[in-house]
C-alpha atoms as a PDB file:
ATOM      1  CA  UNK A   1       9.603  14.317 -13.129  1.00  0.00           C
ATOM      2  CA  UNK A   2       9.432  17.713 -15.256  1.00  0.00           C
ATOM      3  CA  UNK A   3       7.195  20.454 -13.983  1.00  0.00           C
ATOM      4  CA  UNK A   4       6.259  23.472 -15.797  1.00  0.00           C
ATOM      5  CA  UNK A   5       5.988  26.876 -13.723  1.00  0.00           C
ATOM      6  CA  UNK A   6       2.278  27.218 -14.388  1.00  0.00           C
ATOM      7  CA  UNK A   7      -0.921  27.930 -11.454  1.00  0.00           C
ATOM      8  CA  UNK A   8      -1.723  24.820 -10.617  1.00  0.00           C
ATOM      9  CA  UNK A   9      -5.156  24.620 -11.366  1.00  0.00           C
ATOM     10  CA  UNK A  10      -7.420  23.110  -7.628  1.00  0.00           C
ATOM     11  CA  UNK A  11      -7.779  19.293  -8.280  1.00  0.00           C
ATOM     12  CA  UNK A  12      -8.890  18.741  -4.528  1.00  0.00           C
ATOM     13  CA  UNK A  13     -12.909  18.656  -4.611  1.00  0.00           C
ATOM     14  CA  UNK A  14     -14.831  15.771  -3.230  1.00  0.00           C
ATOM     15  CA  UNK A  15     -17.265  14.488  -4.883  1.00  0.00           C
ATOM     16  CA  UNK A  16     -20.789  13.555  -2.541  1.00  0.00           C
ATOM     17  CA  UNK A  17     -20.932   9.760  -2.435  1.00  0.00           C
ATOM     18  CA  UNK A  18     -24.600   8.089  -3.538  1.00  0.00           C
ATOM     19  CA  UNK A  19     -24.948   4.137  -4.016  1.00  0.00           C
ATOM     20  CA  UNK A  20     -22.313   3.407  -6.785  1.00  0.00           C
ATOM     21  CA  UNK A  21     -22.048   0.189  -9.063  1.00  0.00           C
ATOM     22  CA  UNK A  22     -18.932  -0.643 -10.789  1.00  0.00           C
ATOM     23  CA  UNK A  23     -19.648   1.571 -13.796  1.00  0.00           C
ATOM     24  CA  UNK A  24     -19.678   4.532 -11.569  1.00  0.00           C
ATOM     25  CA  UNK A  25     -16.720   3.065  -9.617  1.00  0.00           C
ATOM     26  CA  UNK A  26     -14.869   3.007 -13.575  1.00  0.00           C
ATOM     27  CA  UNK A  27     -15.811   6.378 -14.316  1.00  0.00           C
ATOM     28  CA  UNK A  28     -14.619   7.814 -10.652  1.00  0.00           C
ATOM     29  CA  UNK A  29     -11.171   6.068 -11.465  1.00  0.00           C
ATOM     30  CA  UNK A  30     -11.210   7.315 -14.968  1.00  0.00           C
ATOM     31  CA  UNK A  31     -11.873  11.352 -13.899  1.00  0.00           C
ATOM     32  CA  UNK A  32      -8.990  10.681 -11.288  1.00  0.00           C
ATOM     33  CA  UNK A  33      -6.403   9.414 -13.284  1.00  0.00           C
ATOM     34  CA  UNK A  34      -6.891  12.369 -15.570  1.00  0.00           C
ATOM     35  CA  UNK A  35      -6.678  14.892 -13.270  1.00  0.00           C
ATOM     36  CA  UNK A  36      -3.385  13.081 -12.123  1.00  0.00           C
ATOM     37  CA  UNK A  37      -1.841  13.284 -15.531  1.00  0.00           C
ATOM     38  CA  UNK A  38      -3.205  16.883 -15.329  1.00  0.00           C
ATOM     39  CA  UNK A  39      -1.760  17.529 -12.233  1.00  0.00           C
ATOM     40  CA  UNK A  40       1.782  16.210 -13.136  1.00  0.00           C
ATOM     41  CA  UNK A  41       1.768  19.015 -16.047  1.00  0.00           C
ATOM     42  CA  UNK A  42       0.823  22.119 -13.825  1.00  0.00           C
ATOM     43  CA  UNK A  43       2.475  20.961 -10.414  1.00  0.00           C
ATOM     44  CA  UNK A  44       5.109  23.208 -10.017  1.00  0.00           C
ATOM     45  CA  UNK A  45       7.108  21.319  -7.749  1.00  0.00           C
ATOM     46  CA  UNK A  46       7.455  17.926  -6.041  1.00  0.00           C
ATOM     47  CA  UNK A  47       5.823  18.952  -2.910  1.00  0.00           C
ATOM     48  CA  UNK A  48       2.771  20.224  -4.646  1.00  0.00           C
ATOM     49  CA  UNK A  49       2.396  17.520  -7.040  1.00  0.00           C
ATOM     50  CA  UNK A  50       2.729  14.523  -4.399  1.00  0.00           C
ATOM     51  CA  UNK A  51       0.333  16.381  -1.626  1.00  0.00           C
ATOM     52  CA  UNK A  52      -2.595  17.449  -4.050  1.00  0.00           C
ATOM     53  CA  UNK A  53      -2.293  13.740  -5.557  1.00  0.00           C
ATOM     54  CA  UNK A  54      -2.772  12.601  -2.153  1.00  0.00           C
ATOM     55  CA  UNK A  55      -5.649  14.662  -1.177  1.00  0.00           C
ATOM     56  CA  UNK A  56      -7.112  13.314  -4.737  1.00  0.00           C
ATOM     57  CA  UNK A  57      -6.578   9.903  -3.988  1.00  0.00           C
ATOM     58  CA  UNK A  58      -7.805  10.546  -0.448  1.00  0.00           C
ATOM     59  CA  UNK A  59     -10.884  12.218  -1.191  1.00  0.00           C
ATOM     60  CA  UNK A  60     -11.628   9.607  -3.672  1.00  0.00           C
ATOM     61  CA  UNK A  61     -11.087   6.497  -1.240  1.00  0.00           C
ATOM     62  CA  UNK A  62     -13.235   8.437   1.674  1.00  0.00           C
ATOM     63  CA  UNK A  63     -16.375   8.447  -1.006  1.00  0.00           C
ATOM     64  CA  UNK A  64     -15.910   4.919  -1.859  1.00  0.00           C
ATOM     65  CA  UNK A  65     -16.280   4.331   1.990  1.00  0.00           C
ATOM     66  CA  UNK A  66     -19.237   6.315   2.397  1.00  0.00           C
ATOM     67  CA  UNK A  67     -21.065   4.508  -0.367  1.00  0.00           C
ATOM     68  CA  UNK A  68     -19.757   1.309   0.997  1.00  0.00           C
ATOM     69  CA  UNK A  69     -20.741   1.485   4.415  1.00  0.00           C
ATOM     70  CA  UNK A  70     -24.272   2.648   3.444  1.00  0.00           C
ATOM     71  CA  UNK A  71     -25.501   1.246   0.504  1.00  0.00           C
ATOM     72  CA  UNK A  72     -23.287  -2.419   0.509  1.00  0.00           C
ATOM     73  CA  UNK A  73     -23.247  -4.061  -2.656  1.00  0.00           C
ATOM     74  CA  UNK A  74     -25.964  -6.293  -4.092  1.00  0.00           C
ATOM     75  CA  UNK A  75     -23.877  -9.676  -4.533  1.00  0.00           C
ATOM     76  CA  UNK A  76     -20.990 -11.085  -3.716  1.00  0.00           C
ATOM     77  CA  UNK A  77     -19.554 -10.589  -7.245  1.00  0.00           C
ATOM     78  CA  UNK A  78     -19.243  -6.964  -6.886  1.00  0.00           C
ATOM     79  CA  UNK A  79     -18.295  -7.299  -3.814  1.00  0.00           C
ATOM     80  CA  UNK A  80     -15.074  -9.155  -4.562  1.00  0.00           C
ATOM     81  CA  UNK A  81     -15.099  -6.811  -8.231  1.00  0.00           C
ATOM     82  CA  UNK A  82     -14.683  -3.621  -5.733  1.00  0.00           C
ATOM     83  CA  UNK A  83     -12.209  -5.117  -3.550  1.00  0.00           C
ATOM     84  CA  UNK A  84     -10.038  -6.956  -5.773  1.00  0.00           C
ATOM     85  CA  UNK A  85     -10.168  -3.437  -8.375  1.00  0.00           C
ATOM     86  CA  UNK A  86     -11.875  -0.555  -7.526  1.00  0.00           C
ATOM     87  CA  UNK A  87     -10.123   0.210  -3.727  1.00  0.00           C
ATOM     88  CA  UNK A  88      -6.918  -1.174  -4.469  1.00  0.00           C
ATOM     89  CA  UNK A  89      -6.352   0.614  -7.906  1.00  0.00           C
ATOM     90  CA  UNK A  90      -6.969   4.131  -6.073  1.00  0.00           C
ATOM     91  CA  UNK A  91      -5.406   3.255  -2.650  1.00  0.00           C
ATOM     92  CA  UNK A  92      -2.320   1.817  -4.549  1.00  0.00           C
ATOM     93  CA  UNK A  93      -1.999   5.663  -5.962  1.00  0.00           C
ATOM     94  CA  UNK A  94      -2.331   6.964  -2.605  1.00  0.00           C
ATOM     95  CA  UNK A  95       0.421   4.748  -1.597  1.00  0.00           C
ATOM     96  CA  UNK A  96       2.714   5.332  -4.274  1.00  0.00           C
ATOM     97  CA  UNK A  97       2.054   8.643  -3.865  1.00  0.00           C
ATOM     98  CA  UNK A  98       3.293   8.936  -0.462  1.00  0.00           C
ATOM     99  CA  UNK A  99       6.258   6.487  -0.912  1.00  0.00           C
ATOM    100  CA  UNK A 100       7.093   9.035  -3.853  1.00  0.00           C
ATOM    101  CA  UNK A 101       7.325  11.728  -0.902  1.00  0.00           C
ATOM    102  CA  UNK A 102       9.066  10.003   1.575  1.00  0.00           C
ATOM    103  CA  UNK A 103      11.633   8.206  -1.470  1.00  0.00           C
ATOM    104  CA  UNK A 104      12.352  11.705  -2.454  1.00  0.00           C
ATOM    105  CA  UNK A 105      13.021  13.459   0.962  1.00  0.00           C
ATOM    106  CA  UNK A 106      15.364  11.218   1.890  1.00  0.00           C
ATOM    107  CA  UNK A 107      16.802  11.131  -1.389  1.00  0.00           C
ATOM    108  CA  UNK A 108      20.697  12.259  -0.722  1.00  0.00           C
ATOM    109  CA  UNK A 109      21.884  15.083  -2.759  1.00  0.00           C
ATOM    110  CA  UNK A 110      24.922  15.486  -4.314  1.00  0.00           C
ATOM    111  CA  UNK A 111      26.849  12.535  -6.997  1.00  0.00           C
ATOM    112  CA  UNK A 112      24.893  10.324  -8.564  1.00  0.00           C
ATOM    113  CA  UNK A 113      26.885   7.676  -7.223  1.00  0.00           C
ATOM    114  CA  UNK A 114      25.487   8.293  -3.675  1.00  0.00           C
ATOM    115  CA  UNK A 115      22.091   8.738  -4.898  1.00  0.00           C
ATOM    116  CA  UNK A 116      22.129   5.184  -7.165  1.00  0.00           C
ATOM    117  CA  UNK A 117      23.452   3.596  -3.880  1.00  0.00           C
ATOM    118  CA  UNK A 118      20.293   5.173  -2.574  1.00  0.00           C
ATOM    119  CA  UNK A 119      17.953   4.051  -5.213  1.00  0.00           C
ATOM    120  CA  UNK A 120      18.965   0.312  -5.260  1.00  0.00           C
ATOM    121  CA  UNK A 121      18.670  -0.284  -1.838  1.00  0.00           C
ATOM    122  CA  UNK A 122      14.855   1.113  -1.912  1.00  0.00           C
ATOM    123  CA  UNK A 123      14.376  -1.457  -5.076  1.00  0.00           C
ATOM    124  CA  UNK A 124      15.973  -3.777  -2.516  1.00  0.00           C
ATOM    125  CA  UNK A 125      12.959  -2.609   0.438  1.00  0.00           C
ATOM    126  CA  UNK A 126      10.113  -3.319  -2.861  1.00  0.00           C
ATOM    127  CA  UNK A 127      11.493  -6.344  -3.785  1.00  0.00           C
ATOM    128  CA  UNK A 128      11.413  -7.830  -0.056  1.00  0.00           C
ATOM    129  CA  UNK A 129       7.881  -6.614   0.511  1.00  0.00           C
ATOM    130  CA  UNK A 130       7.137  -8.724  -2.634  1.00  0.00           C
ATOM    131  CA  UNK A 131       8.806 -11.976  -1.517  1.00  0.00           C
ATOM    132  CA  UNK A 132       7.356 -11.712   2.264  1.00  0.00           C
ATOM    133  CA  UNK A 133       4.089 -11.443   0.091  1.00  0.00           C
ATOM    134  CA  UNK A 134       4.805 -13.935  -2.192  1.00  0.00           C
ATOM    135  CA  UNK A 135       1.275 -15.793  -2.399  1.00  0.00           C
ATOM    136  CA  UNK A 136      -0.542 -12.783  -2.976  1.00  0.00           C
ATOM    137  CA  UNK A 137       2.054 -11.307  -5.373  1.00  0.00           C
ATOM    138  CA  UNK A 138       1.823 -14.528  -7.395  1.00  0.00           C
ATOM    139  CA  UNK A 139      -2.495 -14.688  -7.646  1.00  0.00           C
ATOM    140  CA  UNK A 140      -2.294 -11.409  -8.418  1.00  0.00           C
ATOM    141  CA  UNK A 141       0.560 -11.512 -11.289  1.00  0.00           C
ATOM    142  CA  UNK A 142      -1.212 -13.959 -12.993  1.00  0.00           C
ATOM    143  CA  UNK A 143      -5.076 -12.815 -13.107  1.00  0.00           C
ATOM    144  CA  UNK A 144      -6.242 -16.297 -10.400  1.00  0.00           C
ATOM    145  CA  UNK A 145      -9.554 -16.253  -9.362  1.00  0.00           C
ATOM    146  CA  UNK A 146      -9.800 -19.053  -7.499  1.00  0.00           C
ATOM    147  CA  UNK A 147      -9.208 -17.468  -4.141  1.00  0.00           C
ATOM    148  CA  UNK A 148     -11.044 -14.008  -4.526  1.00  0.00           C
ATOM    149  CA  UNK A 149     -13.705 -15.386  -2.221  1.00  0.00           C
ATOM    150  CA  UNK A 150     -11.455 -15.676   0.851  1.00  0.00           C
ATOM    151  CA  UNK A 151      -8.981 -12.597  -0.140  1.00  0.00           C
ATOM    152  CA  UNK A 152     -11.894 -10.158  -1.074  1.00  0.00           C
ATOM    153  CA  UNK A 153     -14.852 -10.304   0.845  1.00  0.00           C
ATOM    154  CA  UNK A 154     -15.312  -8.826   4.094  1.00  0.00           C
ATOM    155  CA  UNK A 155     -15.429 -11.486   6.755  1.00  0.00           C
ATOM    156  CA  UNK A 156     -12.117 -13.065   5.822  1.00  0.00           C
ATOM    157  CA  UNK A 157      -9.677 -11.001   7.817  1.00  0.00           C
ATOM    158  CA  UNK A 158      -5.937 -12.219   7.296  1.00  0.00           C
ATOM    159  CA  UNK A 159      -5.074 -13.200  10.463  1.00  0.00           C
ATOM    160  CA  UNK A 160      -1.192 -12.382  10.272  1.00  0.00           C
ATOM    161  CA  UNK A 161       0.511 -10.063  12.069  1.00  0.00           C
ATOM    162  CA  UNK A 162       1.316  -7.872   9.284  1.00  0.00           C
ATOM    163  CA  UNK A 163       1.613  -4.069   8.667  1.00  0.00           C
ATOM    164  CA  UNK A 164      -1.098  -3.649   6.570  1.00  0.00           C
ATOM    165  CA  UNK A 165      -3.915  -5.342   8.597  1.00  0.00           C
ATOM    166  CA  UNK A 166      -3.540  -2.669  11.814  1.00  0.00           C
ATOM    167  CA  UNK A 167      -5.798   0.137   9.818  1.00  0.00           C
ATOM    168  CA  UNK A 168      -7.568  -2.706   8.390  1.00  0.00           C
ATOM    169  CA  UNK A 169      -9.154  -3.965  11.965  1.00  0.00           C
ATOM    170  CA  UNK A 170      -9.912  -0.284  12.636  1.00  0.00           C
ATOM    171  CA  UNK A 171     -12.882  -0.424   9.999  1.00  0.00           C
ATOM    172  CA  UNK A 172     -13.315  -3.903   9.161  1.00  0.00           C
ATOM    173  CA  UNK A 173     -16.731  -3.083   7.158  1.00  0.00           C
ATOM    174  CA  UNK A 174     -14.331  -1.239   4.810  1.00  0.00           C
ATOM    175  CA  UNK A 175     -11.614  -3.590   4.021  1.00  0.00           C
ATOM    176  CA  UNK A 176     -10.846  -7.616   3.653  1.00  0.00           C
ATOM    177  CA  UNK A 177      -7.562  -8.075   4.846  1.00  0.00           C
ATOM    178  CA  UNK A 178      -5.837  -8.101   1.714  1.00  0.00           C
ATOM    179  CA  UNK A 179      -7.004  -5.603  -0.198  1.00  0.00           C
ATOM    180  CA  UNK A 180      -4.732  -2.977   1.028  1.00  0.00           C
ATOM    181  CA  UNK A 181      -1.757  -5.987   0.657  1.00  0.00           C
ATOM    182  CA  UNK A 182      -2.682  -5.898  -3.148  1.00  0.00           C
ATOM    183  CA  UNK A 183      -2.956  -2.152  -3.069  1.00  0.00           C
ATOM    184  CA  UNK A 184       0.456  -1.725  -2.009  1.00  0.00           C
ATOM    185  CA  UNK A 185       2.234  -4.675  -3.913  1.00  0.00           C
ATOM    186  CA  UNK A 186       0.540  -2.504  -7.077  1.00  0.00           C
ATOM    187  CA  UNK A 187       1.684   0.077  -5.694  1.00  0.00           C
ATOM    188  CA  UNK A 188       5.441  -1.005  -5.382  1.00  0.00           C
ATOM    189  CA  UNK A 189       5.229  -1.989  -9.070  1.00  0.00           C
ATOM    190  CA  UNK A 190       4.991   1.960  -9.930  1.00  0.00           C
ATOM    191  CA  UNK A 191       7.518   2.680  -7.786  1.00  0.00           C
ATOM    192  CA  UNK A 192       9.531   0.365  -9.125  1.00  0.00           C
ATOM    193  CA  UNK A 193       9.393   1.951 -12.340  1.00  0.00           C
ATOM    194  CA  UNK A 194       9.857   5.225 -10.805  1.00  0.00           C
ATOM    195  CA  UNK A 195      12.964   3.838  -9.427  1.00  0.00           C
ATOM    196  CA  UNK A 196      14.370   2.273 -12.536  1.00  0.00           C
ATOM    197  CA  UNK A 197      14.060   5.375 -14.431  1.00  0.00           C
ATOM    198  CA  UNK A 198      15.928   7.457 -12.012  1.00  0.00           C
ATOM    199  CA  UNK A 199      18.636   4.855 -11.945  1.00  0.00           C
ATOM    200  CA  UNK A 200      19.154   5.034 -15.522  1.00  0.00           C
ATOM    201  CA  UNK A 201      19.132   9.069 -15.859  1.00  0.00           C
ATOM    202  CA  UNK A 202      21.649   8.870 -13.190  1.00  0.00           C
ATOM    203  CA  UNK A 203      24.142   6.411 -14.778  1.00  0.00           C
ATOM    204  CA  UNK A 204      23.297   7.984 -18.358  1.00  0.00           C
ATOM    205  CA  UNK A 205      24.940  11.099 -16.585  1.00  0.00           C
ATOM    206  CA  UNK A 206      28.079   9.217 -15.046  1.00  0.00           C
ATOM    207  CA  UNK A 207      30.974   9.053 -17.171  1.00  0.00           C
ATOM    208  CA  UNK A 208      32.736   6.788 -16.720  1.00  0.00           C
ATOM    209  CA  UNK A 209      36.703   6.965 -15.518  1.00  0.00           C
ATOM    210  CA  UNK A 210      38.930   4.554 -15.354  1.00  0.00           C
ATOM    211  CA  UNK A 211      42.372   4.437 -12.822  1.00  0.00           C
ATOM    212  CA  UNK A 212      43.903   1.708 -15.319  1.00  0.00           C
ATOM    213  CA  UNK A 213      46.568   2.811 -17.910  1.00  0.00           C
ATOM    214  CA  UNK A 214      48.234   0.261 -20.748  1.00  0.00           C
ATOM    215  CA  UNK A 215      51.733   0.431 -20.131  1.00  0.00           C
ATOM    216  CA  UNK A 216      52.730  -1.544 -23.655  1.00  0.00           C
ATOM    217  CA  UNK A 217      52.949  -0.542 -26.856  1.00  0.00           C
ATOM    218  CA  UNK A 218      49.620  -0.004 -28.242  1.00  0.00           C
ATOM    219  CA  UNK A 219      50.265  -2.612 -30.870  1.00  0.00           C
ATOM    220  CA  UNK A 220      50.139  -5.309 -28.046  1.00  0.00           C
ATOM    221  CA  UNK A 221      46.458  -3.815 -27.247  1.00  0.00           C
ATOM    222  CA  UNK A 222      45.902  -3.980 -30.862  1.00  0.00           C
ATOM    223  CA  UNK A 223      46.192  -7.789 -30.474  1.00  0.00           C
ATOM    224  CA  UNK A 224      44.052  -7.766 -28.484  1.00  0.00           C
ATOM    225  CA  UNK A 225      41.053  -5.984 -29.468  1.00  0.00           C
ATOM    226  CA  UNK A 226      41.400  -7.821 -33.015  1.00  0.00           C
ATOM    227  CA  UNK A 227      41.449 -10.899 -31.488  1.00  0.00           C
ATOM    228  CA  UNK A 228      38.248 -10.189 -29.376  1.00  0.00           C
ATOM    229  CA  UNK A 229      36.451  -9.220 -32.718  1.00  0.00           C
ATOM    230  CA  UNK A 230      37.742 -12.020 -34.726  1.00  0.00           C
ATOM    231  CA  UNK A 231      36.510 -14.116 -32.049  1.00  0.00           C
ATOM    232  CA  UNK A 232      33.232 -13.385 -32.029  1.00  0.00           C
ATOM    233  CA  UNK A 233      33.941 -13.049 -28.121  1.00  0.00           C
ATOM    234  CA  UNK A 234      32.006  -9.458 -27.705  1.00  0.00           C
ATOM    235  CA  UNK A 235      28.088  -9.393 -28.065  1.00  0.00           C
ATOM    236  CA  UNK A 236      28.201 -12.899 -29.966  1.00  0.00           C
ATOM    237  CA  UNK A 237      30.030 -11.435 -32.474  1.00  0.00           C
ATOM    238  CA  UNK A 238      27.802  -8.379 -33.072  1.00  0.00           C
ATOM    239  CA  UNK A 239      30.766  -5.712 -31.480  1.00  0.00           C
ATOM    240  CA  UNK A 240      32.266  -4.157 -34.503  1.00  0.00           C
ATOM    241  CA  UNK A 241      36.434  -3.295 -34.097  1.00  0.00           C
ATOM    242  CA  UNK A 242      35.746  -0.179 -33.639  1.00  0.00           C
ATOM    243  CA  UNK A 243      33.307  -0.296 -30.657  1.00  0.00           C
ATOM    244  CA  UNK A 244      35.895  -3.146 -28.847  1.00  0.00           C
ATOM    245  CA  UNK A 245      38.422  -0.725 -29.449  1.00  0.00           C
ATOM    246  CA  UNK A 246      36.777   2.386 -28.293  1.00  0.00           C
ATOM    247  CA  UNK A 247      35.892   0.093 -25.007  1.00  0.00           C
ATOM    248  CA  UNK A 248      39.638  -0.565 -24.463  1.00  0.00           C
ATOM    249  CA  UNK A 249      40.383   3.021 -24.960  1.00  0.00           C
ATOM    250  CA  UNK A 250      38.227   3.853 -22.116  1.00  0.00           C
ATOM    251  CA  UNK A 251      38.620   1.218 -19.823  1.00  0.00           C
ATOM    252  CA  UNK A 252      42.823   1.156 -19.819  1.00  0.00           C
ATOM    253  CA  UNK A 253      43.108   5.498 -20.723  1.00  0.00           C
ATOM    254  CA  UNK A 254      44.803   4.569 -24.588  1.00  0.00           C
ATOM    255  CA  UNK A 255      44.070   6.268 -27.502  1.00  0.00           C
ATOM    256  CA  UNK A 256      44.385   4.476 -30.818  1.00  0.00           C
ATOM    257  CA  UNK A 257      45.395   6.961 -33.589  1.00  0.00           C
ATOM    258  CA  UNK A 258      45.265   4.459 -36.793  1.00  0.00           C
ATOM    259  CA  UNK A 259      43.547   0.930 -36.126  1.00  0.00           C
ATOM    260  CA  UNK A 260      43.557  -0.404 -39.281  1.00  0.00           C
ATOM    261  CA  UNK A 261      47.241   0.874 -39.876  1.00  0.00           C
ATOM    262  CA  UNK A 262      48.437  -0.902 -36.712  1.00  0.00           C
ATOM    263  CA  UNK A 263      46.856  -4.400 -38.080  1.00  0.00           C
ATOM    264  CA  UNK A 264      49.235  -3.924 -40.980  1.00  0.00           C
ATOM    265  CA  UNK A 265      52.216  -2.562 -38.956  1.00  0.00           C
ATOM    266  CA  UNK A 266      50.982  -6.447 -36.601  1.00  0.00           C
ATOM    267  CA  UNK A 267      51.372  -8.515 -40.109  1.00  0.00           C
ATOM    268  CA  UNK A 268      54.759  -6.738 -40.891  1.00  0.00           C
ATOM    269  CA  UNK A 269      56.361  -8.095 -38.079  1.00  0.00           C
ATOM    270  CA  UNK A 270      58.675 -11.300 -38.298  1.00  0.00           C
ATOM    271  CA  UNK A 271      56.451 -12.527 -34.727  1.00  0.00           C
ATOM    272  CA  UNK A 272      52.635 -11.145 -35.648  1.00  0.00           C
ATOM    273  CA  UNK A 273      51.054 -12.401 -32.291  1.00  0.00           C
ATOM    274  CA  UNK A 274      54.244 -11.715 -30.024  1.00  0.00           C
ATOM    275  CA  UNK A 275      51.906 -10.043 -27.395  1.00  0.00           C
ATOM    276  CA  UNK A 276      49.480 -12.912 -27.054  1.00  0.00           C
ATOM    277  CA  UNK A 277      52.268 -15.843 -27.458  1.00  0.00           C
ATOM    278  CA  UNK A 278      53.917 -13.941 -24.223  1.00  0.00           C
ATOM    279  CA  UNK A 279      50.145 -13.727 -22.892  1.00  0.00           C
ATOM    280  CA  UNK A 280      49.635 -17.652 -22.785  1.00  0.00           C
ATOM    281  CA  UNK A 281      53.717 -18.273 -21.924  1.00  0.00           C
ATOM    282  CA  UNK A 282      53.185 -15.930 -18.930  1.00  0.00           C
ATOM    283  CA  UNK A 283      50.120 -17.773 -18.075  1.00  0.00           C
ATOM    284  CA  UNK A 284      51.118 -21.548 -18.619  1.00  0.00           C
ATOM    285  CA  UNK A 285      54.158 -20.808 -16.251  1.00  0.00           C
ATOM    286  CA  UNK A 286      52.160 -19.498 -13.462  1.00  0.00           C
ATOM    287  CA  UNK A 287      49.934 -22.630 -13.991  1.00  0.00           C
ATOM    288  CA  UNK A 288      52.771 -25.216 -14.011  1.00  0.00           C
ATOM    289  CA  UNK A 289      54.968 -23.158 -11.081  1.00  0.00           C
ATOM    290  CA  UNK A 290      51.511 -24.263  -8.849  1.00  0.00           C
ATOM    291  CA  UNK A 291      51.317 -27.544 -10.061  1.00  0.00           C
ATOM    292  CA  UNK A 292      54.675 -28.274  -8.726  1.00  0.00           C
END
């Protein structure tokens, strides 16, 4: 993420709670997800940026509860709307949020090797948390509504022994069991992107080195590479010469001064192929040595 050195403006005012509907609960969202984008442009670090979007995300959640816990809802409909969207769209920013922190500060410094390492094996963490909560995962991936009367309304408590249930039975007027599940399988979506992203700046920044050196003539590599393209072998064909050359210059440390020179210095020989006939010899002798 790219900060500017600006003041960061003070995005961390409550707002009183009164008896919302889900209008209200829209346009709460709405104000906090702009002051989030806000934030990310006058933040002038990481540790600012993730602890003022957590105080946001907090102060928003604690005004849902109030108006919760004293004013209810007026059907079961909105209580399942609130539950299934409202809480666990804001509470899945808290979460990512603090993941972001945590992801971060134990982020290794140093080559991006290490730190790719790093970032695959949290992707790894996401993707397990996804699988244990497969079910869930699954309704919620494809928009089901057939089970939003047991997973979000109060009364339903998931009975598993799970992480996200032990705040849950705390304040049981305030949560269904598996709202805060949803919230953080949402949750590890973002972070998921966060993660890919990272990944690929890193590797965009690796060059790549190889310890392998051609030893032959570079008119054997020549066979080679022509008979990769002519093959249609490299991206179904779509690999020009010059790109499954430039490949084989990197990957075996060559350096091709004239490839289209070479291919007529190939067809000027009395044996054209002479590389790739000793290719297939060498290989059809190993084969038949074993089969003896």
């Amino acid at each position: 993420m790219q900060f500017r050195n600006s003041k960061s403006k003070d995005c961390g005012k409550i707002i009183e709670a009164t008896a919302m509907n889900n209008q209200s609960y829209n346009k709460t969202i709405t104000e906090l997800e702009e002051t989030l984008t806000q934030l990310k442009t006058d933040a002038q670090d990481f540790v600012e940026l993730t602890e003022k979007a957590m105080g946001l995300c907090d102060s928003v959640i604690s005004k849902f509860r109030i108006s919760v816990l004293k004013y209810g809802f007026s059907s079961e409909e909105e209580e399942i709307h609130f539950f299934k969207h409202v809480k666990p769209k804001v509470e899945s920013k808290f979460i990512f949020y603090t993941e972001l922190f945590i992801l971060e500060a134990h982020r290794p410094e140093g080559e991006c090797k290490a730190q790719v390492k790093y970032l695959q094996t949290e992707i790894a963490k996401l993707c397990t948390y996804q699988k244990n909560n497969q079910e869930l995962y699954q309704y919620f991936k494809r928009n089901k509504t057939d089970l939003d009367h047991i997973y979000f309304l109060r009364g339903n408590l998931d009975l598993r022994i799970h992480e996200d249930n032990i705040s849950c039975h705390s304040d049981p007027n305030f949560c269904t069991g598996y709202d805060r599940t949803l919230a953080r399988i949402m949750a590890n979506e973002q972070l998921k992107k966060y993660i890919s992203n990272e990944i690929k700046k890193l590797k965009g920044n690796q060059e790549f080195v190889s310890n392998l050196y051609w030893t032959n003539p570079n008119i054997d590599a020549l066979e080679i590479v022509y008979s990769l393209f002519l093959a249609n072998a490299i991206n179904n064909g779509k690999a020009s010469r010059i790109e499954i050359a430039r490949a084989f210059e990197k990957m075996f440390n060559i350096k091709f001064k004239d490839i289209y020179g070479t291919f007529k210095e190939m067809r000027g020989r009395s044996d054209q192929i002479s590389f790739l006939k000793h290719l297939i010899e060498v290989l059809q002798k190993r084969m038949d040595d074993m089969d003896e």
